[in-house]
PDB file of N, CA and C in Angstrom:
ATOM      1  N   UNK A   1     135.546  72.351  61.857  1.00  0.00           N
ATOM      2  CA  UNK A   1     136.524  73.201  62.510  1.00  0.00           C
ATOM      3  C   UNK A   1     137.399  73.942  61.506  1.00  0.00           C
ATOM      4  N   UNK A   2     137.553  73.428  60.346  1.00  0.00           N
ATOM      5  CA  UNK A   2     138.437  74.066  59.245  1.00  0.00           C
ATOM      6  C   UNK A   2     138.096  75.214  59.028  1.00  0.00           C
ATOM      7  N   UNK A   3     136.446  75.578  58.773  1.00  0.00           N
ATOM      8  CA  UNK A   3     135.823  77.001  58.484  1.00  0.00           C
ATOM      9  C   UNK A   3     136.365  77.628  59.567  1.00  0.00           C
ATOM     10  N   UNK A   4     135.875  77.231  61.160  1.00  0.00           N
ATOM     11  CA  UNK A   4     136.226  78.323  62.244  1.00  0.00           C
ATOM     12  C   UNK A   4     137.959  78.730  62.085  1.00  0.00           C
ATOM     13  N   UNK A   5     138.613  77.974  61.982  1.00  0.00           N
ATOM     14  CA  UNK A   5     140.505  78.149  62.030  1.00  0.00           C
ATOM     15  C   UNK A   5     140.533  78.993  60.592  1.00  0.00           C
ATOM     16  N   UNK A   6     140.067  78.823  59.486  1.00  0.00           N
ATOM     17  CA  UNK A   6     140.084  79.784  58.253  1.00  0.00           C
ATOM     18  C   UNK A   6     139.391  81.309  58.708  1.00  0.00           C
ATOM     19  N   UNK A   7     138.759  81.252  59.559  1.00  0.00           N
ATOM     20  CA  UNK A   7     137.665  82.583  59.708  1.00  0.00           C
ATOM     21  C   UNK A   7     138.748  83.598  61.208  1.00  0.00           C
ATOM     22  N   UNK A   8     138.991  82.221  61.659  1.00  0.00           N
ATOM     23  CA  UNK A   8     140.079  82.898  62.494  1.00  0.00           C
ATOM     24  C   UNK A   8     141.116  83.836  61.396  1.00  0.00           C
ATOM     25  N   UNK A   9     141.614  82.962  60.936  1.00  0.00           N
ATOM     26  CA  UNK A   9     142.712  83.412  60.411  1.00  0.00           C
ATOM     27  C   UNK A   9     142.227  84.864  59.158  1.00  0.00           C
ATOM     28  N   UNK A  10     141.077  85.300  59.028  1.00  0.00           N
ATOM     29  CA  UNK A  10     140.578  86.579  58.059  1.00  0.00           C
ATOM     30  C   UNK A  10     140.455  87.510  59.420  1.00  0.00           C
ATOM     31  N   UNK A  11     140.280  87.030  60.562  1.00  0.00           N
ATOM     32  CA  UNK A  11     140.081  88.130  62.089  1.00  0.00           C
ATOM     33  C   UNK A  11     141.727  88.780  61.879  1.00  0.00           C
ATOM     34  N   UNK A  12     142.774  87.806  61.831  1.00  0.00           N
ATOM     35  CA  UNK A  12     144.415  87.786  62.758  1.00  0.00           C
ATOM     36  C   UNK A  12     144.496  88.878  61.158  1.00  0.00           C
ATOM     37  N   UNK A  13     144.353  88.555  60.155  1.00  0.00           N
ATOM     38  CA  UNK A  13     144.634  89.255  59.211  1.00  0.00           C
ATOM     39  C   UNK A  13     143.770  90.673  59.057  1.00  0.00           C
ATOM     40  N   UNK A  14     142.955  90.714  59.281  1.00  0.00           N
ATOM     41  CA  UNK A  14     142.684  91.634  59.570  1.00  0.00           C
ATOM     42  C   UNK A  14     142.910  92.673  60.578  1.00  0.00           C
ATOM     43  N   UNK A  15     143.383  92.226  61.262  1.00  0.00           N
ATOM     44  CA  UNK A  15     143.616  92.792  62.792  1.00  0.00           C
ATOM     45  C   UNK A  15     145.556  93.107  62.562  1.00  0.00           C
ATOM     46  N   UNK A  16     145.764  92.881  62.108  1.00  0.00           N
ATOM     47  CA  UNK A  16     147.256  92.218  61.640  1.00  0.00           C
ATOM     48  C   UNK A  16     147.925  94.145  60.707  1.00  0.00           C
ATOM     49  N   UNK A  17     147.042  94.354  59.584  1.00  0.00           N
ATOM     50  CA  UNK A  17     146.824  94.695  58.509  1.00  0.00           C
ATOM     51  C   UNK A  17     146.374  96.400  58.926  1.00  0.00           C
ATOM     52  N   UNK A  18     145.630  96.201  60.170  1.00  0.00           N
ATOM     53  CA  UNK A  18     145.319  97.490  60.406  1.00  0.00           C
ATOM     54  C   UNK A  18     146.228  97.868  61.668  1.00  0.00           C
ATOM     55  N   UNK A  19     147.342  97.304  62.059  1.00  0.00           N
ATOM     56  CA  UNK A  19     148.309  97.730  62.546  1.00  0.00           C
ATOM     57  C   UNK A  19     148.095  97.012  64.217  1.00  0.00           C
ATOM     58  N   UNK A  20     147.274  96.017  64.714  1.00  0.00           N
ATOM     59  CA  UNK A  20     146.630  95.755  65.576  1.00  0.00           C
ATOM     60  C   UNK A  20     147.711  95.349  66.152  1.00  0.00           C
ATOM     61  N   UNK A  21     147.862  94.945  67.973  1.00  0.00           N
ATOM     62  CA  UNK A  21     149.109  93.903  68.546  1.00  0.00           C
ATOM     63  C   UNK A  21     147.969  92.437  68.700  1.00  0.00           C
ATOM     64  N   UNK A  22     148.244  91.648  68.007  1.00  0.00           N
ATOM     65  CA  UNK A  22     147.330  90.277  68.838  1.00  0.00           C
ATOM     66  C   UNK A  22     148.082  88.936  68.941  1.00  0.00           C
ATOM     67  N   UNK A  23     147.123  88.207  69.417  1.00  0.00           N
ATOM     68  CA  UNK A  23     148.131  86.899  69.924  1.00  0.00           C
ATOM     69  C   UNK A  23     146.585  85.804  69.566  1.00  0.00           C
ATOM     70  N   UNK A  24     147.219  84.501  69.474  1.00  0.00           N
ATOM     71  CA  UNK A  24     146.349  83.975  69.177  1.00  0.00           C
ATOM     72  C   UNK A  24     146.752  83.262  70.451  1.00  0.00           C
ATOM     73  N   UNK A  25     145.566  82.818  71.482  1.00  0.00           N
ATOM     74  CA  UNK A  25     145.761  82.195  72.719  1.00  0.00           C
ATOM     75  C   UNK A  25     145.902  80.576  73.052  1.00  0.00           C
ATOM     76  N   UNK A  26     146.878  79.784  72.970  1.00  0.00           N
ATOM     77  CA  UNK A  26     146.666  78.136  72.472  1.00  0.00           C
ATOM     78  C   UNK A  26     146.322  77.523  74.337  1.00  0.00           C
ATOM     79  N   UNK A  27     145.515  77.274  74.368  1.00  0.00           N
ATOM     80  CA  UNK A  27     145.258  76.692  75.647  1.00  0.00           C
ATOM     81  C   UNK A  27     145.899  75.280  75.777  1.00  0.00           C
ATOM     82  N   UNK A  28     146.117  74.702  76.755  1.00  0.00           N
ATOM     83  CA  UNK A  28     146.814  73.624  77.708  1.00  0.00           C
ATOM     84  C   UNK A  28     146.192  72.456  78.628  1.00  0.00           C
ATOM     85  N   UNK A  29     146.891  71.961  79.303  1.00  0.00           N
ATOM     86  CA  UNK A  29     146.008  71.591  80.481  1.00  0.00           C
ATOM     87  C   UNK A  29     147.037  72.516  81.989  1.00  0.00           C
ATOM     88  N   UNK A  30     147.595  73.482  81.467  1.00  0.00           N
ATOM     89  CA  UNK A  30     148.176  74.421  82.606  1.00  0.00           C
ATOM     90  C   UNK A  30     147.225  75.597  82.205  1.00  0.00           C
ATOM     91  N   UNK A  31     146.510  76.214  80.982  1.00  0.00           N
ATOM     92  CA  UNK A  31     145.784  77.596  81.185  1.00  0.00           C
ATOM     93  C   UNK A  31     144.166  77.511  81.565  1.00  0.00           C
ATOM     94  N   UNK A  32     143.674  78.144  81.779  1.00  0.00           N
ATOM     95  CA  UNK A  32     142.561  78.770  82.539  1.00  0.00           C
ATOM     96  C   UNK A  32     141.504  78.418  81.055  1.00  0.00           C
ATOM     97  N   UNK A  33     140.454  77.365  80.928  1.00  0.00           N
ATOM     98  CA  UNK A  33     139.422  77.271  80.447  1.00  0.00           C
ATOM     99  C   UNK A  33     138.604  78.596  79.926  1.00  0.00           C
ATOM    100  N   UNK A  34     138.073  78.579  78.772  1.00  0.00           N
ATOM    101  CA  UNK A  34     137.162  79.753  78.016  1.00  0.00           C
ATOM    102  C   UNK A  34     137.860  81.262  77.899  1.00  0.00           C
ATOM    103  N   UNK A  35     139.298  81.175  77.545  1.00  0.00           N
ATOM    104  CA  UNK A  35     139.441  82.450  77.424  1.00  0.00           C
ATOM    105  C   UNK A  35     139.600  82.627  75.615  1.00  0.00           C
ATOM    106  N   UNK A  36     139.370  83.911  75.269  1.00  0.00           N
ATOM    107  CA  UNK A  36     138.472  83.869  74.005  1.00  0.00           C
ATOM    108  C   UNK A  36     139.937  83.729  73.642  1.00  0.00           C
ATOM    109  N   UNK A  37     139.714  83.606  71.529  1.00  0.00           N
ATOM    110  CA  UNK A  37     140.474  82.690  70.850  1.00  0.00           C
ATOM    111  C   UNK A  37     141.327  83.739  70.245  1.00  0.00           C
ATOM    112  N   UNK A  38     140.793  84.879  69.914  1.00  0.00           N
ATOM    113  CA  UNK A  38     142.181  85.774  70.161  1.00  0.00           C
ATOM    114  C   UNK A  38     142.132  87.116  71.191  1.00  0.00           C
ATOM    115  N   UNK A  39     143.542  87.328  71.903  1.00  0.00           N
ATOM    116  CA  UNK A  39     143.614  88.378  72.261  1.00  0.00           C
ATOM    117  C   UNK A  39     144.068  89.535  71.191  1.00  0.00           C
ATOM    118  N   UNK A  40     143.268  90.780  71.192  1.00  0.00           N
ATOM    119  CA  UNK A  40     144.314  91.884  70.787  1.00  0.00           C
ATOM    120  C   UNK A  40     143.969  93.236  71.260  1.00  0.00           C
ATOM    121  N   UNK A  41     145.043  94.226  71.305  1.00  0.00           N
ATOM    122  CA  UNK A  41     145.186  95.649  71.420  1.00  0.00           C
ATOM    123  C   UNK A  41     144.788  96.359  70.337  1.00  0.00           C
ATOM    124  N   UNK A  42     143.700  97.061  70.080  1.00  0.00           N
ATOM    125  CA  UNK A  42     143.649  98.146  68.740  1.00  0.00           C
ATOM    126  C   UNK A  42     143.373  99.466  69.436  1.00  0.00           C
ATOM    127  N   UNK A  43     144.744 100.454  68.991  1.00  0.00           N
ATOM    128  CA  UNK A  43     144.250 101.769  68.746  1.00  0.00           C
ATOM    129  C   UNK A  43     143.742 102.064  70.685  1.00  0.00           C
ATOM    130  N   UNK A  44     144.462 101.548  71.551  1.00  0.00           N
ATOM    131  CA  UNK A  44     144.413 101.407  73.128  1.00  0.00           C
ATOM    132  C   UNK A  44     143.000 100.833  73.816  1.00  0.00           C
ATOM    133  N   UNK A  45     142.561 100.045  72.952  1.00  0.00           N
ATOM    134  CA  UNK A  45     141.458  99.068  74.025  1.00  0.00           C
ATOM    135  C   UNK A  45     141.774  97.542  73.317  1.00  0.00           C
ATOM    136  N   UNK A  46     141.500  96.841  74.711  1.00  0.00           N
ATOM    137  CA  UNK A  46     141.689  95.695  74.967  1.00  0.00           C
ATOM    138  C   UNK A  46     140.643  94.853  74.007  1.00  0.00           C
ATOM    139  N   UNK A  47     141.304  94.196  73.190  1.00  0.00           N
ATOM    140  CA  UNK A  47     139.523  93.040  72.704  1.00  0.00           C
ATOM    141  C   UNK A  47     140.009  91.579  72.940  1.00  0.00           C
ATOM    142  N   UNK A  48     138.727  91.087  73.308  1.00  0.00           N
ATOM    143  CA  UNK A  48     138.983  89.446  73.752  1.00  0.00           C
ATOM    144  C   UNK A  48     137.904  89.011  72.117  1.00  0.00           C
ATOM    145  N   UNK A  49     138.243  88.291  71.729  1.00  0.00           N
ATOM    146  CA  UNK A  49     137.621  87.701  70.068  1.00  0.00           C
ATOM    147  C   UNK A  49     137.482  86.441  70.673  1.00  0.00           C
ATOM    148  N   UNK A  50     136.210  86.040  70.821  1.00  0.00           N
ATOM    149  CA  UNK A  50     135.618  84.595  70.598  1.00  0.00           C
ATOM    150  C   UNK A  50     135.325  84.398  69.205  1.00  0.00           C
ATOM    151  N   UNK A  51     136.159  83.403  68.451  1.00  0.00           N
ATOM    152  CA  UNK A  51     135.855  82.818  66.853  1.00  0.00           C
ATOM    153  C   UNK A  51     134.601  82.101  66.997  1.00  0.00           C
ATOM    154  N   UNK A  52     134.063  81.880  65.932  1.00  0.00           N
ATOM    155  CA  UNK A  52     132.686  80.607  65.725  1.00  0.00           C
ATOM    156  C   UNK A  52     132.951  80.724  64.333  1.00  0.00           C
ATOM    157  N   UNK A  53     132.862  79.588  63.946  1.00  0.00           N
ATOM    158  CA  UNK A  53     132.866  78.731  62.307  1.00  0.00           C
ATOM    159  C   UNK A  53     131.395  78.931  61.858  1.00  0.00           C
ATOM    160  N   UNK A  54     130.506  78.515  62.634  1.00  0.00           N
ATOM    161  CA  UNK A  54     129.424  78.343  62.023  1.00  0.00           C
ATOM    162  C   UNK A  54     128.228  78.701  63.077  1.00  0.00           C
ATOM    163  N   UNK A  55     127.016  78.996  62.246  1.00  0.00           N
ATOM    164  CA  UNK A  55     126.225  79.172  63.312  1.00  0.00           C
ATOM    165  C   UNK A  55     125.355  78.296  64.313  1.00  0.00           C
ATOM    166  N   UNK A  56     125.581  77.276  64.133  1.00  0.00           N
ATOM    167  CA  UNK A  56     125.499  76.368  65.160  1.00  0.00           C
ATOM    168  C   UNK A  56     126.079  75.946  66.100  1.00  0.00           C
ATOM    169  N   UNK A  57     127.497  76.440  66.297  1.00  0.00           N
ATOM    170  CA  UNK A  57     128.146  76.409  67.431  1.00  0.00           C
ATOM    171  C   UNK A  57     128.243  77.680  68.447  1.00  0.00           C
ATOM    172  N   UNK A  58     127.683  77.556  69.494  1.00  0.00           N
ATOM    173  CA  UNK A  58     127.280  78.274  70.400  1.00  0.00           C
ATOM    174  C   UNK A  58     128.367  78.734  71.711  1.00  0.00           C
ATOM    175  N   UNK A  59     128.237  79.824  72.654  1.00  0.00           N
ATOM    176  CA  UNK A  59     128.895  80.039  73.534  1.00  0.00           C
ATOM    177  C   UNK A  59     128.823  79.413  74.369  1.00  0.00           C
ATOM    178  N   UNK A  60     129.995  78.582  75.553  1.00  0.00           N
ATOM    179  CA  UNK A  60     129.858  78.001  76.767  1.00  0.00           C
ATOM    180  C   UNK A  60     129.775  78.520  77.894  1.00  0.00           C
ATOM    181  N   UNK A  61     129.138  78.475  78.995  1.00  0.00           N
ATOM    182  CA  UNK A  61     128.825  79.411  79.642  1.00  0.00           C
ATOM    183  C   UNK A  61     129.972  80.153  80.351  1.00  0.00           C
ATOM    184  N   UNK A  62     131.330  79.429  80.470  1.00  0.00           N
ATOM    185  CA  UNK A  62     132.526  80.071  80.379  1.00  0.00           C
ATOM    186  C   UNK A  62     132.970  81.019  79.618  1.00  0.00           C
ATOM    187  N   UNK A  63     133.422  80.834  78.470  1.00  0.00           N
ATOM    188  CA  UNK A  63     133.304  81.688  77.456  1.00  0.00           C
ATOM    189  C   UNK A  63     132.014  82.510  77.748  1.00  0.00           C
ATOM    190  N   UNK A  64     131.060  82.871  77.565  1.00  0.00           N
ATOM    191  CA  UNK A  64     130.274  84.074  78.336  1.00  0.00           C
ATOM    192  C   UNK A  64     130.718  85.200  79.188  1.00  0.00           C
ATOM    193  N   UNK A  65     131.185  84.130  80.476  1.00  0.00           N
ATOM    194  CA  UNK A  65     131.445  84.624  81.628  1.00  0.00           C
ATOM    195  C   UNK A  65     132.703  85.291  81.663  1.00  0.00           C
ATOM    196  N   UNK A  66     133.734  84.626  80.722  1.00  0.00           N
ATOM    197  CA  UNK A  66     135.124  85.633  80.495  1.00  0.00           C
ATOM    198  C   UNK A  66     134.819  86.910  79.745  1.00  0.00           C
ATOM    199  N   UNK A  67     134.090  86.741  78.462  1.00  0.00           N
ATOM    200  CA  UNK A  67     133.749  87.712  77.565  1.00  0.00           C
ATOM    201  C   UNK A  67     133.128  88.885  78.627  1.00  0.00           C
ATOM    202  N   UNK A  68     132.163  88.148  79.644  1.00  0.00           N
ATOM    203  CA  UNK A  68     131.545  89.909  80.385  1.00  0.00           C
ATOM    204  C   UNK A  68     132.217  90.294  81.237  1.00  0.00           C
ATOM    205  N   UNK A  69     133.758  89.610  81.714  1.00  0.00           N
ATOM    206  CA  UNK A  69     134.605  89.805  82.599  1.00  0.00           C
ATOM    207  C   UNK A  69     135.266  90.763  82.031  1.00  0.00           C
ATOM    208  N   UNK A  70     135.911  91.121  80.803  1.00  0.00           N
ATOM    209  CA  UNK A  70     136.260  91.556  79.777  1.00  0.00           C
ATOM    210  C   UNK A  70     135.605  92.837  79.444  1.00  0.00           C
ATOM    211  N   UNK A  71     134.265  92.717  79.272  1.00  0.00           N
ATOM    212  CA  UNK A  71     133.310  93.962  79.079  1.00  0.00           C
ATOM    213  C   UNK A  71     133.547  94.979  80.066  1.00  0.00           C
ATOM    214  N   UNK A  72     133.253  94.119  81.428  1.00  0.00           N
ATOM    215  CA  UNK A  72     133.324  94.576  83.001  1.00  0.00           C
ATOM    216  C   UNK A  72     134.720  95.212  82.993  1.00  0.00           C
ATOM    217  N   UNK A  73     135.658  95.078  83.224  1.00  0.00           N
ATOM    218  CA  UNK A  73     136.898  95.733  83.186  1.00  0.00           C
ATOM    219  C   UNK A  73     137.648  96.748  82.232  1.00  0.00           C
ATOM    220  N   UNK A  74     136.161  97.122  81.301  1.00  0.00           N
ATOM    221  CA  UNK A  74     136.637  98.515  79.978  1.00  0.00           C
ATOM    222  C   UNK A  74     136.851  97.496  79.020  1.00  0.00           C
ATOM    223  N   UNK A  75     137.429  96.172  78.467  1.00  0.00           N
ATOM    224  CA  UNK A  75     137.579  96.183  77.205  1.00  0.00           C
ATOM    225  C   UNK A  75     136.387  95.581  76.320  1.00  0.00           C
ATOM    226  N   UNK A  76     136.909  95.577  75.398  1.00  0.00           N
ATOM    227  CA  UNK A  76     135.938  94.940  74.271  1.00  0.00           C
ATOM    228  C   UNK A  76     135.403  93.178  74.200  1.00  0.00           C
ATOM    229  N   UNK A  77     135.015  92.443  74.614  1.00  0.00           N
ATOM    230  CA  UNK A  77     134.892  91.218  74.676  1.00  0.00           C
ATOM    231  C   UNK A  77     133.523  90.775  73.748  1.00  0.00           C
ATOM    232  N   UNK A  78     134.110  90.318  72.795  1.00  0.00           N
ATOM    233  CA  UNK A  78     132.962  89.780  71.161  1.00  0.00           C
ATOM    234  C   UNK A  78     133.206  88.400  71.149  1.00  0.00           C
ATOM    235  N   UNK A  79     132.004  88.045  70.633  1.00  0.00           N
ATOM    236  CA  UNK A  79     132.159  86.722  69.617  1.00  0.00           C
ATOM    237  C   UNK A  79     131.479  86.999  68.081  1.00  0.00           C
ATOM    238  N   UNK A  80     132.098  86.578  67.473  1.00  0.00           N
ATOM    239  CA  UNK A  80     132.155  87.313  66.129  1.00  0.00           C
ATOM    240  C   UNK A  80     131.893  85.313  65.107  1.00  0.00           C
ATOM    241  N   UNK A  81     130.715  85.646  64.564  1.00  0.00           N
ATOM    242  CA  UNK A  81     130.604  84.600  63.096  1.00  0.00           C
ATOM    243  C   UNK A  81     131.061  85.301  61.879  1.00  0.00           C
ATOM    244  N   UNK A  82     131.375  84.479  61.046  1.00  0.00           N
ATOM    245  CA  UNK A  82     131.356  84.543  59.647  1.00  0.00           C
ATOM    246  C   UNK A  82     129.966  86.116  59.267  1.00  0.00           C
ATOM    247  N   UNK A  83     128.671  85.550  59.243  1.00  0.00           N
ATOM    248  CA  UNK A  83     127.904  86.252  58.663  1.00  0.00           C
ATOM    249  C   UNK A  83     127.965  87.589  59.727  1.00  0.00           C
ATOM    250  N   UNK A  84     128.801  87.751  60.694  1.00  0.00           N
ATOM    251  CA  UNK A  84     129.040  89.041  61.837  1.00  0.00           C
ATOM    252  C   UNK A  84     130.471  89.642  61.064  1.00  0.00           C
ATOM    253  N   UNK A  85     131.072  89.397  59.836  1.00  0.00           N
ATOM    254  CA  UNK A  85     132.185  89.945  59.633  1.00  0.00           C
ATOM    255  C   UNK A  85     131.702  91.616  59.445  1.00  0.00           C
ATOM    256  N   UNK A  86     131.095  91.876  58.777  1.00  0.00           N
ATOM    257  CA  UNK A  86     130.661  93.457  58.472  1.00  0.00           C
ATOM    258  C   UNK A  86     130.666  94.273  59.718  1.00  0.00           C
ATOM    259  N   UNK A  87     129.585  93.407  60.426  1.00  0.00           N
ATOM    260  CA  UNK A  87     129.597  94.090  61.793  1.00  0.00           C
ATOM    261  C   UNK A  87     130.994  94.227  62.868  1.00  0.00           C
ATOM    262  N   UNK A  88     131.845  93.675  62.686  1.00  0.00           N
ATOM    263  CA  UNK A  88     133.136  93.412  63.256  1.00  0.00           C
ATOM    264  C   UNK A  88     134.089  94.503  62.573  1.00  0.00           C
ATOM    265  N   UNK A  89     134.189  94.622  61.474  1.00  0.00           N
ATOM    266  CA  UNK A  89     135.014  95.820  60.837  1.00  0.00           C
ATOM    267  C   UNK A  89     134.644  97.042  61.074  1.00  0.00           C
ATOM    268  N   UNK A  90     132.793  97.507  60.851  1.00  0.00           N
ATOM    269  CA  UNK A  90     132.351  98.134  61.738  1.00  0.00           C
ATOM    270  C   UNK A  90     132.969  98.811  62.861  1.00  0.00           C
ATOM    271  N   UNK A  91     132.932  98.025  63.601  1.00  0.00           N
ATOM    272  CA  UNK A  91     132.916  97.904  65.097  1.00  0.00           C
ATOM    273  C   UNK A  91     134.899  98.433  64.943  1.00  0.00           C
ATOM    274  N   UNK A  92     135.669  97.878  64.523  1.00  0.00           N
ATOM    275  CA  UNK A  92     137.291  98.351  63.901  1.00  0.00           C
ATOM    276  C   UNK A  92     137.148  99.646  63.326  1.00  0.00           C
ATOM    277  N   UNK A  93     135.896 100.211  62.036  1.00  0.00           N
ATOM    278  CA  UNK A  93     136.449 101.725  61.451  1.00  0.00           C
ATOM    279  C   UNK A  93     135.902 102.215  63.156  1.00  0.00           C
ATOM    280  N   UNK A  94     134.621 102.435  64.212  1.00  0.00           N
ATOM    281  CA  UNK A  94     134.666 103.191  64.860  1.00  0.00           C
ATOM    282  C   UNK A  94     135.881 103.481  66.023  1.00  0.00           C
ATOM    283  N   UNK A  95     136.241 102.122  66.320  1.00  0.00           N
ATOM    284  CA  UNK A  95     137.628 102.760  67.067  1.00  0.00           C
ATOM    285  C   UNK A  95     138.797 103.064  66.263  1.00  0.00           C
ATOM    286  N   UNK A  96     138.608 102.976  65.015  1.00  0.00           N
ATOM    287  CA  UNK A  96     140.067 103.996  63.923  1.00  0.00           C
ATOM    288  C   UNK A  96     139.154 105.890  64.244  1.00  0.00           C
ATOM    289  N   UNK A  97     137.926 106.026  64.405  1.00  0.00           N
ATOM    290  CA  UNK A  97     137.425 106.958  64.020  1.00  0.00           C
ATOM    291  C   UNK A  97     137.241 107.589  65.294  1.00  0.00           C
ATOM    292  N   UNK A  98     137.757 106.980  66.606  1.00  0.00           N
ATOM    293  CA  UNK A  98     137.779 107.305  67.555  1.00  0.00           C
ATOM    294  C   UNK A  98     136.937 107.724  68.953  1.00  0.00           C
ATOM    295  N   UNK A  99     135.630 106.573  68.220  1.00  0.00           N
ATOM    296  CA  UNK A  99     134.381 106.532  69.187  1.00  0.00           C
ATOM    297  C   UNK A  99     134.554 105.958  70.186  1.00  0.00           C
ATOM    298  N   UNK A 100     133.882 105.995  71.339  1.00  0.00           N
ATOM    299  CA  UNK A 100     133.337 105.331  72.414  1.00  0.00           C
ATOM    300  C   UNK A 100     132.839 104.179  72.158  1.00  0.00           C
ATOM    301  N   UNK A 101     133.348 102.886  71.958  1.00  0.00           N
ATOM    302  CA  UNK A 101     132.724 101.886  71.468  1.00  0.00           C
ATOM    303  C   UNK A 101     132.614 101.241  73.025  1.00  0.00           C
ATOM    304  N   UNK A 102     130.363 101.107  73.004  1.00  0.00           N
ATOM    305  CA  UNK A 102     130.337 100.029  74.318  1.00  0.00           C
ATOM    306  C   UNK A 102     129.955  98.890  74.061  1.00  0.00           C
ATOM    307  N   UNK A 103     130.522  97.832  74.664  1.00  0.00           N
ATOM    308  CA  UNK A 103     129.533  96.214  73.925  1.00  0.00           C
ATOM    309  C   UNK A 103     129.020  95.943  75.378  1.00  0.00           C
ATOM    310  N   UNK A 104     127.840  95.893  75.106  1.00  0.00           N
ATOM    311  CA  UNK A 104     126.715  95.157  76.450  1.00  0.00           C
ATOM    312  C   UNK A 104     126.444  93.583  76.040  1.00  0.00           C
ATOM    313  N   UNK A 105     125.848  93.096  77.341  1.00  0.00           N
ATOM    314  CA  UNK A 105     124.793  91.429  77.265  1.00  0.00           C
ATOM    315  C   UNK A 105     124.230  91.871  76.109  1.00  0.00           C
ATOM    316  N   UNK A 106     123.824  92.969  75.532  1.00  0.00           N
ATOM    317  CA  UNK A 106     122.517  92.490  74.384  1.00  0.00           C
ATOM    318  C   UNK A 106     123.225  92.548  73.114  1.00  0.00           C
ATOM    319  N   UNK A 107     124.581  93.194  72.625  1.00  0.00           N
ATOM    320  CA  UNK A 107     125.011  93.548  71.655  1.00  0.00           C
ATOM    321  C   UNK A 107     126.605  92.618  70.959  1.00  0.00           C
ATOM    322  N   UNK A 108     126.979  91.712  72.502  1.00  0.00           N
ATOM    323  CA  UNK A 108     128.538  91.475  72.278  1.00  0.00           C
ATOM    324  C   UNK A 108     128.512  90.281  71.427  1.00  0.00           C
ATOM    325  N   UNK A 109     127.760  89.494  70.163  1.00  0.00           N
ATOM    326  CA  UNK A 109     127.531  88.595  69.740  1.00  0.00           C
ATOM    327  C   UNK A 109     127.317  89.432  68.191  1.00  0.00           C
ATOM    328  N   UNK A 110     128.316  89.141  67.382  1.00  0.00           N
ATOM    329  CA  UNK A 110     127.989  89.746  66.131  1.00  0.00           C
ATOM    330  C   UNK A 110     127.874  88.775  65.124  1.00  0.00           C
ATOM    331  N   UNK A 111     126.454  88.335  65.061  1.00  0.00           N
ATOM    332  CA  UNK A 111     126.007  87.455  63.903  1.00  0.00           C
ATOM    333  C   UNK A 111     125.672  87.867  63.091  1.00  0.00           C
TER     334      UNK A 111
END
């Protein structure tokens, strides 16, 4: 878990750095199960960030189901690994650059 909370913390900084609003979401036994691990605002779209440490830890079918809830309603909903960082900044210069960024079922997993 140390890698995933360190990898978190290169997302918040990053996101942080390029002027982003985010929150890191601490769940309870009062909040709502699988909502991704950070929220943030960049540049006026919504992103839901599911973290993963490593690549063996996988999505729950909750987490899924929020992430395409997320998709479904206009925003951005990812889960992002370590070896998906490139693709994730990526995915940050096109909405600095002011594209249409869409994430579908086949694409919202950046490994």
């Amino acid at each position: 878990m140390a890698a995933e909370k360190q990898f978190e913390n290169k997302i918040k900084a990053e996101l942080h750095v390029r002027g982003a609003w985010r929150v890191k979401f601490f769940a309870n036994a009062f909040t709502p199960r699988g909502i991704p691990d950070v929220l943030a605002c960049y540049n006026g779209r919504f992103l839901g960030i599911e973290v993963k440490g490593g690549s063996s830890y996988g999505l729950t079918d909750l987490q899924k189901y929020n992430l395409k809830h997320i998709r479904e309603a206009g925003g951005i909903g990812i889960c992002v690994y370590p070896s998906g960082w490139e693709q994730f900044l990526e995915l940050l210069d096109r909405l600095d650059a002011g594209e249409q960024v869409v994430v579908t079922d086949e694409n919202y997993i950046l490994k």
